[in-house]
N, C-alpha and C. Protein backbone atom coordinates (compact mmCIF):
# COMPACT_ATOMS: atom_id res chain seq x y z
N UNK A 1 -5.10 11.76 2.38
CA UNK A 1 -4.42 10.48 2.43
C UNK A 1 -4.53 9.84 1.06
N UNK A 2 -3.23 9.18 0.81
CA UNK A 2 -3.44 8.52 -0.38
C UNK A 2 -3.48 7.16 -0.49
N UNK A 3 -3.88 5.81 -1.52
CA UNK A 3 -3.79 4.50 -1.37
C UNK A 3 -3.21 4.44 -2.74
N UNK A 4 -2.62 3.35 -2.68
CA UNK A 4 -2.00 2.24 -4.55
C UNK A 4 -3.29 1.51 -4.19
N UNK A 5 -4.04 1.19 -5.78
CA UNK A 5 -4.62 0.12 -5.61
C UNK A 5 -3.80 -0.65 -6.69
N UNK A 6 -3.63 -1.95 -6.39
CA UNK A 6 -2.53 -2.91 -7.56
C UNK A 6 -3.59 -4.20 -7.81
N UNK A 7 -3.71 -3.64 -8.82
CA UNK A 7 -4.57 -4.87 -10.02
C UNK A 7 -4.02 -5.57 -10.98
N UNK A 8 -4.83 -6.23 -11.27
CA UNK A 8 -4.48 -7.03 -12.81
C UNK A 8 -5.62 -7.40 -13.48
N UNK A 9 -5.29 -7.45 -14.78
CA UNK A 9 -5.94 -7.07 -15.60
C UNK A 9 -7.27 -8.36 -16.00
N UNK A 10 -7.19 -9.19 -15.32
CA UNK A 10 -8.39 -9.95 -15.75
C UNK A 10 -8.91 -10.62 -13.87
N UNK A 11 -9.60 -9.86 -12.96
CA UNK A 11 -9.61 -9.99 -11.76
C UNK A 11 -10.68 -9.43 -11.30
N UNK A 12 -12.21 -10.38 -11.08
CA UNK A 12 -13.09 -9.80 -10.80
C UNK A 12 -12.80 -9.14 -9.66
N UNK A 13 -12.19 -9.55 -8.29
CA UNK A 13 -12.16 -8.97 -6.85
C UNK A 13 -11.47 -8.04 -7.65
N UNK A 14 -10.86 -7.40 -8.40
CA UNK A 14 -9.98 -6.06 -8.12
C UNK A 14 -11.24 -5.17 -8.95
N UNK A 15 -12.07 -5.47 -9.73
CA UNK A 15 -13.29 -4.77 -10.29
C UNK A 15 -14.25 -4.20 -9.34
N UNK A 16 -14.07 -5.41 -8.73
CA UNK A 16 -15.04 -5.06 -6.65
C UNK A 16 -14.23 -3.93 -6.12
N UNK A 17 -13.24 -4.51 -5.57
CA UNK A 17 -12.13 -2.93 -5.17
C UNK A 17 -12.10 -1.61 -5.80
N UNK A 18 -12.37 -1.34 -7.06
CA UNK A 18 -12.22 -0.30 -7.68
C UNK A 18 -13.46 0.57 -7.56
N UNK A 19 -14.57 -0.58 -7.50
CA UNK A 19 -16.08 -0.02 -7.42
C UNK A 19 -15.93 0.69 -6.06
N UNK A 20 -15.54 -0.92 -5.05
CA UNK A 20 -15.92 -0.10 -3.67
C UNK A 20 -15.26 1.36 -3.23
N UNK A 21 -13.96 1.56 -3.65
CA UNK A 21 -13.24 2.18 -3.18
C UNK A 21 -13.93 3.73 -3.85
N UNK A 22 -14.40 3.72 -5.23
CA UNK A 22 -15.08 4.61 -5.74
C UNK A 22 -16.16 5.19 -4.68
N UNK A 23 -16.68 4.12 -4.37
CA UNK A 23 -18.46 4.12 -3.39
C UNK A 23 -17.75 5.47 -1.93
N UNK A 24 -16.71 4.82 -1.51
CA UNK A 24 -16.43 5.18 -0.52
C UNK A 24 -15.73 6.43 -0.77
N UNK A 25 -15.17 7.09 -1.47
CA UNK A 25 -14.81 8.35 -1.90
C UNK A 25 -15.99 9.31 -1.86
N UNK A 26 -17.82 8.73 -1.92
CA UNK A 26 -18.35 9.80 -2.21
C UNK A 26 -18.44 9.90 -0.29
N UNK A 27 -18.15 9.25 0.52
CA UNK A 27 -18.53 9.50 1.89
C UNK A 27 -17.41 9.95 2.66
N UNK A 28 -16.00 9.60 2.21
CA UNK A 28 -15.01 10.00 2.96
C UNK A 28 -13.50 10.44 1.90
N UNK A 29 -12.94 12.00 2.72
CA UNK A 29 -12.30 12.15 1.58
C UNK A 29 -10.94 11.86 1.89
N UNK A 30 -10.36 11.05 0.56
CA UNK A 30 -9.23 10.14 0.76
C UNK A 30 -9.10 9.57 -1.09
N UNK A 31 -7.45 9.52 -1.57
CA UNK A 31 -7.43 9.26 -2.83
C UNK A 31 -6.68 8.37 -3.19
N UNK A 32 -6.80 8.17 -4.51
CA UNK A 32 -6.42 6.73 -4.61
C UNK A 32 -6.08 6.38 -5.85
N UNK A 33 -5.02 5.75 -6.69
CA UNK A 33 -4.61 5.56 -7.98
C UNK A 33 -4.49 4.19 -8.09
N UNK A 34 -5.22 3.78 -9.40
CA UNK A 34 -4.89 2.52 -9.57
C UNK A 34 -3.31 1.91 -10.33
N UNK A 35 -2.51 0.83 -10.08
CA UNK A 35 -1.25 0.56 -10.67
C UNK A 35 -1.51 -1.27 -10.91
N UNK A 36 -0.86 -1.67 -12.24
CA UNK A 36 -1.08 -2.85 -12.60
C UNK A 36 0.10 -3.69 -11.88
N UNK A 37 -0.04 -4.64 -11.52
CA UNK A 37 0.65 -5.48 -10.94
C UNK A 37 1.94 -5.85 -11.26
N UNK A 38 2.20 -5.53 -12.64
CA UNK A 38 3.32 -6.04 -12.81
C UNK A 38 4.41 -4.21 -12.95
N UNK A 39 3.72 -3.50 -12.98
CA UNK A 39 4.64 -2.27 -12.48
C UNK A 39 4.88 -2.53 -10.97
N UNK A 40 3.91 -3.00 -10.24
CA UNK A 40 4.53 -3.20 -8.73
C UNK A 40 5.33 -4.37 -8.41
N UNK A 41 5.75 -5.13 -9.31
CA UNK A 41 6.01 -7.03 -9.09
C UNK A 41 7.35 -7.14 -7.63
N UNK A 42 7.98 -6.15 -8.28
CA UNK A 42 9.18 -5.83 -7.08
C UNK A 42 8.87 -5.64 -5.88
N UNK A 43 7.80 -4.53 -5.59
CA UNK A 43 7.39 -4.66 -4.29
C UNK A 43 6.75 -5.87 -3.72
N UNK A 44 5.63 -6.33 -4.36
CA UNK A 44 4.70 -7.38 -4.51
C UNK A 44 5.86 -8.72 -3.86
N UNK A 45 6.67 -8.89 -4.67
CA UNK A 45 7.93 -10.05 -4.05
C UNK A 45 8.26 -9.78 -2.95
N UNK A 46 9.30 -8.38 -2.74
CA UNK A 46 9.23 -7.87 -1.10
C UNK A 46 8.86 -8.25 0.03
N UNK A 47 7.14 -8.02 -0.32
CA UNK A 47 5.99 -7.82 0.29
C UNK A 47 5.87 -9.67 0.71
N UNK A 48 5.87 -10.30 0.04
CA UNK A 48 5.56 -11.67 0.15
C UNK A 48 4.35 -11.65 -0.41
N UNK A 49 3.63 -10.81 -1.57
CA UNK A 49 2.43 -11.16 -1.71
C UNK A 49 2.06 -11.17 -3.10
N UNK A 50 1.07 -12.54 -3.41
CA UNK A 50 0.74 -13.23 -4.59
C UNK A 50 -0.13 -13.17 -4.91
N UNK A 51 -0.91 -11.87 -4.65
CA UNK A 51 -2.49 -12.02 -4.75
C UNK A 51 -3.03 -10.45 -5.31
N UNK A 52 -3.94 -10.47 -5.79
CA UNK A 52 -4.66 -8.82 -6.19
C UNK A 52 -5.79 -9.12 -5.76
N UNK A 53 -6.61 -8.04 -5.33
CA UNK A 53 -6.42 -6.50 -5.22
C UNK A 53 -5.31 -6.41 -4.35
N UNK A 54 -4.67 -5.62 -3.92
CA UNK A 54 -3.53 -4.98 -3.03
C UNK A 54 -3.79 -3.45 -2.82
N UNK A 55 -3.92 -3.53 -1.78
CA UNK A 55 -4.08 -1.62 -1.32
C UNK A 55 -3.79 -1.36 -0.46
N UNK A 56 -2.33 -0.59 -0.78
CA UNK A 56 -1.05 0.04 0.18
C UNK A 56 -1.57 1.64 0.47
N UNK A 57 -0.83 1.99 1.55
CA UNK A 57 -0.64 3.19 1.32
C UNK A 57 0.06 4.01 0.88
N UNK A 58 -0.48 4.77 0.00
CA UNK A 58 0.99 5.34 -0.92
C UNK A 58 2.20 6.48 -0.31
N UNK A 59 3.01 5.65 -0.17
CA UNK A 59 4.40 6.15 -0.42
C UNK A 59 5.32 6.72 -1.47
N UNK A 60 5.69 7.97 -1.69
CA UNK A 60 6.12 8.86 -2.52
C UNK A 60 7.21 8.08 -2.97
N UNK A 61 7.93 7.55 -1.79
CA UNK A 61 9.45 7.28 -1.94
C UNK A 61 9.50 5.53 -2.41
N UNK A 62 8.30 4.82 -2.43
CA UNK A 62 8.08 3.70 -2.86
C UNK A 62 8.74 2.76 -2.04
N UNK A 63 9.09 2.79 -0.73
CA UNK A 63 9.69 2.23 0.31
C UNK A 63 8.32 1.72 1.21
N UNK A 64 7.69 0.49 0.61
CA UNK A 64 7.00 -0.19 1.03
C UNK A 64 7.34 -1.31 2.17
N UNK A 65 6.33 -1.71 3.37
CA UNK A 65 6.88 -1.97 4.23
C UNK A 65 5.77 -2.86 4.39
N UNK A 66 4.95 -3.75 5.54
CA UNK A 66 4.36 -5.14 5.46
C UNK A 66 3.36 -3.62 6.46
N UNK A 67 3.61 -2.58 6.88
CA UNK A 67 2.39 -1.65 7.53
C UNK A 67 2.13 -0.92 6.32
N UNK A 68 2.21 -1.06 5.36
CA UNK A 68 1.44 -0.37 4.24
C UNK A 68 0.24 -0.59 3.72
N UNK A 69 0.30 -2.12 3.99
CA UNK A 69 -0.71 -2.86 3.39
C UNK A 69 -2.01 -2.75 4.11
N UNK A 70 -2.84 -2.42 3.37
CA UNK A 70 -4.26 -1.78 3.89
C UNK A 70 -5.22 -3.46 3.91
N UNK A 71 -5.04 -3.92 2.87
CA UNK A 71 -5.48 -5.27 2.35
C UNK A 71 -5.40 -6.15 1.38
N UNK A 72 -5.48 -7.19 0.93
CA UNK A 72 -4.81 -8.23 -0.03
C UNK A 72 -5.76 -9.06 -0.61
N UNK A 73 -5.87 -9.35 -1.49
CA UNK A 73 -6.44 -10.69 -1.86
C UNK A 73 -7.80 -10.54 -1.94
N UNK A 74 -8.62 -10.74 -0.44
CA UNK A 74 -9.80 -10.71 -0.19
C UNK A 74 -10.54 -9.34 0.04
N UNK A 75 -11.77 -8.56 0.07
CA UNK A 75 -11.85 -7.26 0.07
C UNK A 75 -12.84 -7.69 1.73
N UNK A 76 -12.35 -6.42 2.74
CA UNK A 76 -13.02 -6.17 3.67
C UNK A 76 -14.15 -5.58 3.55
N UNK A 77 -15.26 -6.20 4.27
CA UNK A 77 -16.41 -4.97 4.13
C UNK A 77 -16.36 -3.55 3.70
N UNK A 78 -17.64 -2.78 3.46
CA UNK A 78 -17.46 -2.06 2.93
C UNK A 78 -17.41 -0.77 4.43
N UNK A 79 -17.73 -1.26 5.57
CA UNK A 79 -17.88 -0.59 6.36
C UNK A 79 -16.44 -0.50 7.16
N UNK A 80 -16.27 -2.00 7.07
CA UNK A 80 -14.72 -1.94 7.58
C UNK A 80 -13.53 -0.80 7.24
N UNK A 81 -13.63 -1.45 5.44
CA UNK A 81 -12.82 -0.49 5.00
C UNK A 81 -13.17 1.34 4.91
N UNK A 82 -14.24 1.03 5.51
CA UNK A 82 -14.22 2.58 5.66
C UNK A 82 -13.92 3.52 7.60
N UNK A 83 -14.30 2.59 8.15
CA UNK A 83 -13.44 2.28 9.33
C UNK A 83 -12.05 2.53 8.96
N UNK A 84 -11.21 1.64 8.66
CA UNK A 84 -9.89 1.70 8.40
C UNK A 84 -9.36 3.23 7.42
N UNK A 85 -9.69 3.24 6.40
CA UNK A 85 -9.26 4.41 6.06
C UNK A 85 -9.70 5.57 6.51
N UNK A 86 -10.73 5.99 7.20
CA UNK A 86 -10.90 6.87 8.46
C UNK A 86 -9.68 6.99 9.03
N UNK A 87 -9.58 5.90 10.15
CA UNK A 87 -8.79 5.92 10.82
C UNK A 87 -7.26 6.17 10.43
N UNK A 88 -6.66 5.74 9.35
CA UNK A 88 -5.37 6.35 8.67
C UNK A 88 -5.76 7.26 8.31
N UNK A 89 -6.47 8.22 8.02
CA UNK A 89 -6.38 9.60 7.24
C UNK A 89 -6.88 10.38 8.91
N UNK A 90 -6.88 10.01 9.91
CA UNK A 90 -6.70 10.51 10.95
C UNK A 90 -5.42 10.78 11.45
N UNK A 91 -4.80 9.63 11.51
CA UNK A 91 -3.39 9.10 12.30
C UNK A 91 -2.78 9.75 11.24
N UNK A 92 -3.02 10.09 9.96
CA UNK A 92 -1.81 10.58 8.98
C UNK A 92 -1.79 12.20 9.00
N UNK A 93 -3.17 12.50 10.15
CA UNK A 93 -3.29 14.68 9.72
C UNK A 93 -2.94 14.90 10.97
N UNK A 94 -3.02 13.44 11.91
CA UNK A 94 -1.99 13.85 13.10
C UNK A 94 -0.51 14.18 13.39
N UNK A 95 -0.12 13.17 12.55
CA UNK A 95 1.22 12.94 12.32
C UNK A 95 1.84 14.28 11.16
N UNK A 96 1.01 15.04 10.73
CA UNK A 96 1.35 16.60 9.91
C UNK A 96 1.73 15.89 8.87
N UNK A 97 1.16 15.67 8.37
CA UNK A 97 0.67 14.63 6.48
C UNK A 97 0.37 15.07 6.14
């Protein structure tokens, strides 16, 4: 399974995100690229959303949708988010991903 993480460039919470998401790679396997905010701004408008960190799930075809969004703004626990991306990298090797 893959994630966007969408940062910007002066943003302690997206420094948190990058760490955590690192942390959680050594326990569950699942990948993840970081993209600066203003390469995503189009979606980001779309999306209705004004905030970083942002972590979608990545879509090849860049046809982002309001179920992409993993989380915004604020960062979920670290247990949560590992809950959650579990659970999509389940639902996604079900679905023949």
């Amino acid at each position: 399974m893959k994630f966007v993480l969408i940062t910007q460039e002066v943003c302690p919470r997206c420094d948190r995100a990058k760490k955590l998401l690192k942390e959680l790679q050594k326990e569950i396997p699942f990948e993840w690229r970081e993209v600066d905010l203003y390469e995503m701004l189009d979606t980001l408008t779309y999306l209705g959303i004004a905030t970083t960190p942002v972590l979608l799930i990545d879509r090849e075809d860049e046809d982002y949708s309001e179920e992409d969004v993993v989380f915004m703004g604020e960062l979920p626990r670290k247990w949560r988010l590992k809950e959650i991306i579990e659970n999509l990298t389940v639902k996604h090797a079900k679905a023949g991903g």
